[in-house]
C-alpha atoms as a PDB file:
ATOM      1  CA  UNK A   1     -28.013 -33.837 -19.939  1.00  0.00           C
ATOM      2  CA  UNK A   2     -30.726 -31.037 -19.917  1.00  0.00           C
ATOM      3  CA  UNK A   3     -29.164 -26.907 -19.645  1.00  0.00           C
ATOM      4  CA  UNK A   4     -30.364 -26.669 -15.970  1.00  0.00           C
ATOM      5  CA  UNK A   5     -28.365 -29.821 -14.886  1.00  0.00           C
ATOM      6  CA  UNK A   6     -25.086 -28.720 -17.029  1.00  0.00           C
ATOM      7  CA  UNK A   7     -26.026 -25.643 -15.067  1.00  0.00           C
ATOM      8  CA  UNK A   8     -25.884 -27.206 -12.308  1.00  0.00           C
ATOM      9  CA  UNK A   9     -23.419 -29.194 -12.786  1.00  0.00           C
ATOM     10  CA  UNK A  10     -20.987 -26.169 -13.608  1.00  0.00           C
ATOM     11  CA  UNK A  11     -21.697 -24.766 -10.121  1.00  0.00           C
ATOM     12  CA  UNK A  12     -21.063 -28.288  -8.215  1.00  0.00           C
ATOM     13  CA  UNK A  13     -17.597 -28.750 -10.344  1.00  0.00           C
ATOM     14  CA  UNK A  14     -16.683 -24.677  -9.169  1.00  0.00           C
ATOM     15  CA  UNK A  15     -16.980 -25.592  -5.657  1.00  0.00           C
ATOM     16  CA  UNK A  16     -20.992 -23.642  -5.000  1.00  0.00           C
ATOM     17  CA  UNK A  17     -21.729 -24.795  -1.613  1.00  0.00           C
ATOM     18  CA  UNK A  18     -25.047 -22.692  -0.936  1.00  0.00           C
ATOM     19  CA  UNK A  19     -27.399 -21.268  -2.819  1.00  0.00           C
ATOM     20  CA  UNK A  20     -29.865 -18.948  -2.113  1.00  0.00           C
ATOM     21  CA  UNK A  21     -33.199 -18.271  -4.417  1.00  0.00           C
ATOM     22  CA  UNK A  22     -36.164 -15.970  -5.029  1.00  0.00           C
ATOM     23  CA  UNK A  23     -39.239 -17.695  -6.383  1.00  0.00           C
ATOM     24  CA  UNK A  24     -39.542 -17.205 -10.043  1.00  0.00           C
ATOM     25  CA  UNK A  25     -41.017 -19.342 -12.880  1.00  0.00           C
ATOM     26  CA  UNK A  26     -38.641 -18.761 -15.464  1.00  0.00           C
ATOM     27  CA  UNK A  27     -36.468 -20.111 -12.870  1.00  0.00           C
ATOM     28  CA  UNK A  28     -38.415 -22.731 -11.589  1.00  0.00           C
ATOM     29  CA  UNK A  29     -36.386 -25.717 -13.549  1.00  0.00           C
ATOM     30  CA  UNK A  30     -33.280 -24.899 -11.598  1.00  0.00           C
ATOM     31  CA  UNK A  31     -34.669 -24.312  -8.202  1.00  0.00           C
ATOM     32  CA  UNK A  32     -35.855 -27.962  -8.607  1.00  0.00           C
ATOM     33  CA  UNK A  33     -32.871 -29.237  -9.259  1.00  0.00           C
ATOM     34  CA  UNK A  34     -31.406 -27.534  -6.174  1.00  0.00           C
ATOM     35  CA  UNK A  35     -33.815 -28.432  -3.900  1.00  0.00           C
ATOM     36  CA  UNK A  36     -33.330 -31.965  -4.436  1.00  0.00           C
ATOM     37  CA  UNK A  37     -29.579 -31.626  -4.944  1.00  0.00           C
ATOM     38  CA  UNK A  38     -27.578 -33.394  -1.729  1.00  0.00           C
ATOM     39  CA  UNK A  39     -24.176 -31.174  -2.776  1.00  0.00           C
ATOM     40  CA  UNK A  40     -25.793 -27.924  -2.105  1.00  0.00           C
ATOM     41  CA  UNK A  41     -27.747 -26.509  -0.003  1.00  0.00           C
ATOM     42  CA  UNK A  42     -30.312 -24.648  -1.082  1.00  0.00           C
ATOM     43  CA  UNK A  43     -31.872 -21.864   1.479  1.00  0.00           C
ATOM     44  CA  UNK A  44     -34.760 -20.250   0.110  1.00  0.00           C
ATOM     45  CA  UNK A  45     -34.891 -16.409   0.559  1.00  0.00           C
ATOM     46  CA  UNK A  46     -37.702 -13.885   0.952  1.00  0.00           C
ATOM     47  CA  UNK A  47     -36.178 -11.040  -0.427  1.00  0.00           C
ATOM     48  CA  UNK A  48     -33.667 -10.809  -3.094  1.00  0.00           C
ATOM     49  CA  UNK A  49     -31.243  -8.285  -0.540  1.00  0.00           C
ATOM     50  CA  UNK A  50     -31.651 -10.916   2.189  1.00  0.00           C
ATOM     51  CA  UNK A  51     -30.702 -13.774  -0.150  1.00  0.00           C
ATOM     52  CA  UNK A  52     -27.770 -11.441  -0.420  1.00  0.00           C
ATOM     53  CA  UNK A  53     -26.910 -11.048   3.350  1.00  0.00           C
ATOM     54  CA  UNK A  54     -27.394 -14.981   3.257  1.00  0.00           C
ATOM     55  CA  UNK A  55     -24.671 -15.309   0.515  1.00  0.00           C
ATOM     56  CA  UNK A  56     -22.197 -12.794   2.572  1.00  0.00           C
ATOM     57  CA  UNK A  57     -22.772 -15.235   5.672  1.00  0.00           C
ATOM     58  CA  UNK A  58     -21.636 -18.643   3.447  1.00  0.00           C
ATOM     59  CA  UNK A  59     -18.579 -16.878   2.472  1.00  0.00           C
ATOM     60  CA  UNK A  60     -17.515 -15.907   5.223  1.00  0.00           C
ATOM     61  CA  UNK A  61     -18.050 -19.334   6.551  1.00  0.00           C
ATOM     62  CA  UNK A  62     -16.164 -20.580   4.159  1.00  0.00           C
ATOM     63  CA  UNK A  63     -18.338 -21.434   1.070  1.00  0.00           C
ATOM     64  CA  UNK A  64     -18.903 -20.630  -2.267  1.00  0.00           C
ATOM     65  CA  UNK A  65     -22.270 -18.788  -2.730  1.00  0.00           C
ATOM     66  CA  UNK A  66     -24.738 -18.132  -5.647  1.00  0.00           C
ATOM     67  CA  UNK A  67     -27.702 -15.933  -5.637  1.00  0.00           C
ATOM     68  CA  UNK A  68     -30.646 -16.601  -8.009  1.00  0.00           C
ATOM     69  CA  UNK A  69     -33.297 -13.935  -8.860  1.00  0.00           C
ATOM     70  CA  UNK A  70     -35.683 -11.890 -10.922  1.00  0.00           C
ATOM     71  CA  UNK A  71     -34.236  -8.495 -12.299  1.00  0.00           C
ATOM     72  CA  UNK A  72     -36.953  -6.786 -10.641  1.00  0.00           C
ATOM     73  CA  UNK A  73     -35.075  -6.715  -7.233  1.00  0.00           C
ATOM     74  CA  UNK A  74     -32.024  -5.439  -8.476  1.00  0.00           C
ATOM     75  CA  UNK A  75     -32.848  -1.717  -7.074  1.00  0.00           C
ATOM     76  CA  UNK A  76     -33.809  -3.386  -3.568  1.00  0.00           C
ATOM     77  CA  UNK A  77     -30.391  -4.882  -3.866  1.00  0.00           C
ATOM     78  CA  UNK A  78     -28.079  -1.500  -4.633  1.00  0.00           C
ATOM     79  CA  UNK A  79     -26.903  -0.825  -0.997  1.00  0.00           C
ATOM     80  CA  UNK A  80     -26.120  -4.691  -0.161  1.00  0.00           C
ATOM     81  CA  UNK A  81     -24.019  -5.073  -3.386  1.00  0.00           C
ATOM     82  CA  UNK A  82     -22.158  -1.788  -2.702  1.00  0.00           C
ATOM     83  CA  UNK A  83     -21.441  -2.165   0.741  1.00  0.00           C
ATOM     84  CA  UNK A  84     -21.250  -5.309   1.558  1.00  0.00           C
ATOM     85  CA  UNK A  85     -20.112  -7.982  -1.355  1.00  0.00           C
ATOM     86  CA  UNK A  86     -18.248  -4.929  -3.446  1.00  0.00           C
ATOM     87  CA  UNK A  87     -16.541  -3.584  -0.331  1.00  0.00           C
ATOM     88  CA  UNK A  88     -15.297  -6.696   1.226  1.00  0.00           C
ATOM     89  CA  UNK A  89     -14.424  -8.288  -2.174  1.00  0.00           C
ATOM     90  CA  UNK A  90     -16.864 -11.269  -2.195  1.00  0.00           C
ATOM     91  CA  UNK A  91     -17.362 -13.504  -4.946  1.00  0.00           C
ATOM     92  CA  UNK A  92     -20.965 -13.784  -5.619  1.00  0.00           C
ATOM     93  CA  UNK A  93     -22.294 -15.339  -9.073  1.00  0.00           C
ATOM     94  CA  UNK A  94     -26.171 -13.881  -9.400  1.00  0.00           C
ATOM     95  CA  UNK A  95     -28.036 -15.557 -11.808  1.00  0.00           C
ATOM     96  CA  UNK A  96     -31.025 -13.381 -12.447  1.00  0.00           C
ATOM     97  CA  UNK A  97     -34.150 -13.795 -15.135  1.00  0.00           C
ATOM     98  CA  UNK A  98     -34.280 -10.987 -16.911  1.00  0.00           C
ATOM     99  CA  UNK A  99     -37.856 -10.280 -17.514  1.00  0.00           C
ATOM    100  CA  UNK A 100     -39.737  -7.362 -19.298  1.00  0.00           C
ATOM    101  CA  UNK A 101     -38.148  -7.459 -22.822  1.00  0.00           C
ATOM    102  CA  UNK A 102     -40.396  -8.108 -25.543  1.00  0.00           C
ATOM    103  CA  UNK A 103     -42.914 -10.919 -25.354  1.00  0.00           C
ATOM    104  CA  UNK A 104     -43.040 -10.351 -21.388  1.00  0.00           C
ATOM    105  CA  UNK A 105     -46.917 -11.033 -20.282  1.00  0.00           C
ATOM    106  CA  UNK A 106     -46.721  -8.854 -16.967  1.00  0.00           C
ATOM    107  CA  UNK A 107     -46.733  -5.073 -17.497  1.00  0.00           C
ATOM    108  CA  UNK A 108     -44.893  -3.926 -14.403  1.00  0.00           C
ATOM    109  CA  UNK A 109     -41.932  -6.358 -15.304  1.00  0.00           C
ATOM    110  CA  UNK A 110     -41.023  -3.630 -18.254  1.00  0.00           C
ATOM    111  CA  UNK A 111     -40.136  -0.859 -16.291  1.00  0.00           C
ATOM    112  CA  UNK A 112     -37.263  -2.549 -14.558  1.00  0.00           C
ATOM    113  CA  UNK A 113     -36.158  -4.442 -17.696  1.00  0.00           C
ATOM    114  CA  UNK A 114     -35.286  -0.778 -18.702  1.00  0.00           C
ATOM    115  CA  UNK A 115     -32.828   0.435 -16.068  1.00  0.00           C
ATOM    116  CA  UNK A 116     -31.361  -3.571 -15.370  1.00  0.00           C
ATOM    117  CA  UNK A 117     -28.174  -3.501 -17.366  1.00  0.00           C
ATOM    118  CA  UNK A 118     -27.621   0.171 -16.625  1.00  0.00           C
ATOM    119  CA  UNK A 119     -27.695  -0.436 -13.012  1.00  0.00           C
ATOM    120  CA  UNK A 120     -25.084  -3.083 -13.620  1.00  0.00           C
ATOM    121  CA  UNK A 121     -23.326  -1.044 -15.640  1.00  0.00           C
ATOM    122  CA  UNK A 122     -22.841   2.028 -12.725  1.00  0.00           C
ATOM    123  CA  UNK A 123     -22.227  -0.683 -10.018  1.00  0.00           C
ATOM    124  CA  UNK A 124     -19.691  -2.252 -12.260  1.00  0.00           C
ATOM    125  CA  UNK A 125     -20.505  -5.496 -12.059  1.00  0.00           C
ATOM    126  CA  UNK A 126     -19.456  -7.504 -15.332  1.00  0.00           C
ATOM    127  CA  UNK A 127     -22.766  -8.888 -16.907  1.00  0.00           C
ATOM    128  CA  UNK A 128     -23.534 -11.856 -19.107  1.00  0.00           C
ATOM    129  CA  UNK A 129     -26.708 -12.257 -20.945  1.00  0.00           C
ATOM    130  CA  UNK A 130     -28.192 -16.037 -22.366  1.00  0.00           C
ATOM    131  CA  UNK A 131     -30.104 -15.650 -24.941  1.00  0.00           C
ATOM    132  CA  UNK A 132     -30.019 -18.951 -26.993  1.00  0.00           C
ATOM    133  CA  UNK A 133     -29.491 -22.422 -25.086  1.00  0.00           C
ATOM    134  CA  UNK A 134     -25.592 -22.741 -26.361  1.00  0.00           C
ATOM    135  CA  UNK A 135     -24.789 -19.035 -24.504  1.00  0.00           C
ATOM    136  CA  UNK A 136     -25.363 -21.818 -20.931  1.00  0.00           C
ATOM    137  CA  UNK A 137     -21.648 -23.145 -22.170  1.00  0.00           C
ATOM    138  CA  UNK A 138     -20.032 -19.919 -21.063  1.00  0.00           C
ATOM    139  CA  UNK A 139     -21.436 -20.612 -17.587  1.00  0.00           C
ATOM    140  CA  UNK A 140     -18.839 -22.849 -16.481  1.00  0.00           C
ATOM    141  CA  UNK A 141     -16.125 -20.242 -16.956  1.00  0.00           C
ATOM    142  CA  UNK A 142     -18.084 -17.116 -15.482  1.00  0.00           C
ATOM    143  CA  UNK A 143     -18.496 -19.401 -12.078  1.00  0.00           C
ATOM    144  CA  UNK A 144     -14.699 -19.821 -12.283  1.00  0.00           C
ATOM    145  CA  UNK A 145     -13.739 -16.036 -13.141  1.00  0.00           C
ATOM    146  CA  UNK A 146     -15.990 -14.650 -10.281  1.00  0.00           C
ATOM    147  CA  UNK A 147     -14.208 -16.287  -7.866  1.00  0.00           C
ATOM    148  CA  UNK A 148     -11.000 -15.803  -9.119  1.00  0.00           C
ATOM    149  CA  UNK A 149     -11.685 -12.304  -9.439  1.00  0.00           C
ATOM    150  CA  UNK A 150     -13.447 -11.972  -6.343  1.00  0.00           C
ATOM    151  CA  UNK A 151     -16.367  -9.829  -7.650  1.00  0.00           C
ATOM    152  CA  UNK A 152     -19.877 -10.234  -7.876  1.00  0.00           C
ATOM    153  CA  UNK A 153     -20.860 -11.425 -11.971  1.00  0.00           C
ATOM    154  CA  UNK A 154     -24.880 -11.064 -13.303  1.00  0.00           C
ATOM    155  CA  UNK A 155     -25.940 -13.638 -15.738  1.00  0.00           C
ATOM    156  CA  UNK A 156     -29.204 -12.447 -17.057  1.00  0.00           C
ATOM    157  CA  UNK A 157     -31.319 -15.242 -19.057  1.00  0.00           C
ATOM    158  CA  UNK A 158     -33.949 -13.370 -20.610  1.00  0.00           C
ATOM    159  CA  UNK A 159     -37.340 -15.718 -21.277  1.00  0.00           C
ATOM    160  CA  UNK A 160     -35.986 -16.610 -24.821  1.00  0.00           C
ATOM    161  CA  UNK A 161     -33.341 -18.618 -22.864  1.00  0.00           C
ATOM    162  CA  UNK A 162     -35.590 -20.211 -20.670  1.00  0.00           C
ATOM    163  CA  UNK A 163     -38.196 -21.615 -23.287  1.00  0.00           C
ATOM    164  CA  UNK A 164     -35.686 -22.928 -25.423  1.00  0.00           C
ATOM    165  CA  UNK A 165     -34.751 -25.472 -23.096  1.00  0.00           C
ATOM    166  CA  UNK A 166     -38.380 -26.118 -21.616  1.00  0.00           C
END
């Protein structure tokens, strides 16, 4: 079994219902899966803040949301995260690729690389980082622990991650 369908996998066995996503090649592998997954659905998003709005709406329907995204958006995403999944306690795993470190082929994709982590840092959201195909078998247990703890979690997979198991 490939990373993207343990991946997968992890979020069918914690219960992920919907999914929303915001085109990305480094996350192209798992969008695929998802759109031709029967167990969730998969609504794709325009924005990354949106996506978010999306996720809030599944919960409080009663399912178990993820949010997948580029790093990029996480500034366009401050006031949703803050005052609407941190203040009403939702559970919201966001799987982000984390693009701009070194070997990253478009320019403007630095800038935000900088100020990612830090961002997560000030909103305190607790934040995971793949770099090496084996860092995937932690995913599994961060699914679980955000919705135990009711908190949004950030798993960034830098490109690294992603063309390891390409």
């Amino acid at each position: 079994m490939s990373i993207t369908q343990n991946m997968l996998h992890a979020m069918v066995k914690n219960k992920i219902e919907f999914v929303t996503t915001v085109p990305c090649k480094q996350l192209s592998g798992i969008i695929e899966l998802l759109e031709k997954d029967e167990r969730i659905l998969h609504v794709p998003s325009n924005k990354e803040d949106e996506g978010m709005g999306l996720c809030a709406g599944a919960y409080m329907g009663g399912k178990r949301p993820c949010i997948i995204m580029q790093n990029t958006a996480i500034g366009v995403t401050i006031n949703t995260l803050v005052t609407l999944i941190q203040y009403y306690r939702m559970p919201l795993p966001i799987l982000i690729s984390y693009r701009g470190e070194v070997g990253e082929k478009v320019q403007c994709q630095v800038e935000m690389a900088v100020h990612t982590k830090a961002l997560l840092e000030q909103l305190k959201i607790p934040t995971y980082h793949f770099h090496e195909p084996n860092d995937a078998n932690e995913f599994d247990g961060i699914l679980n622990h955000t919705f135990m703890a009711k908190k949004p979690v950030a798993i960034l997979t830098d490109a690294n991650f992603w063309s390891s198991i390409s």
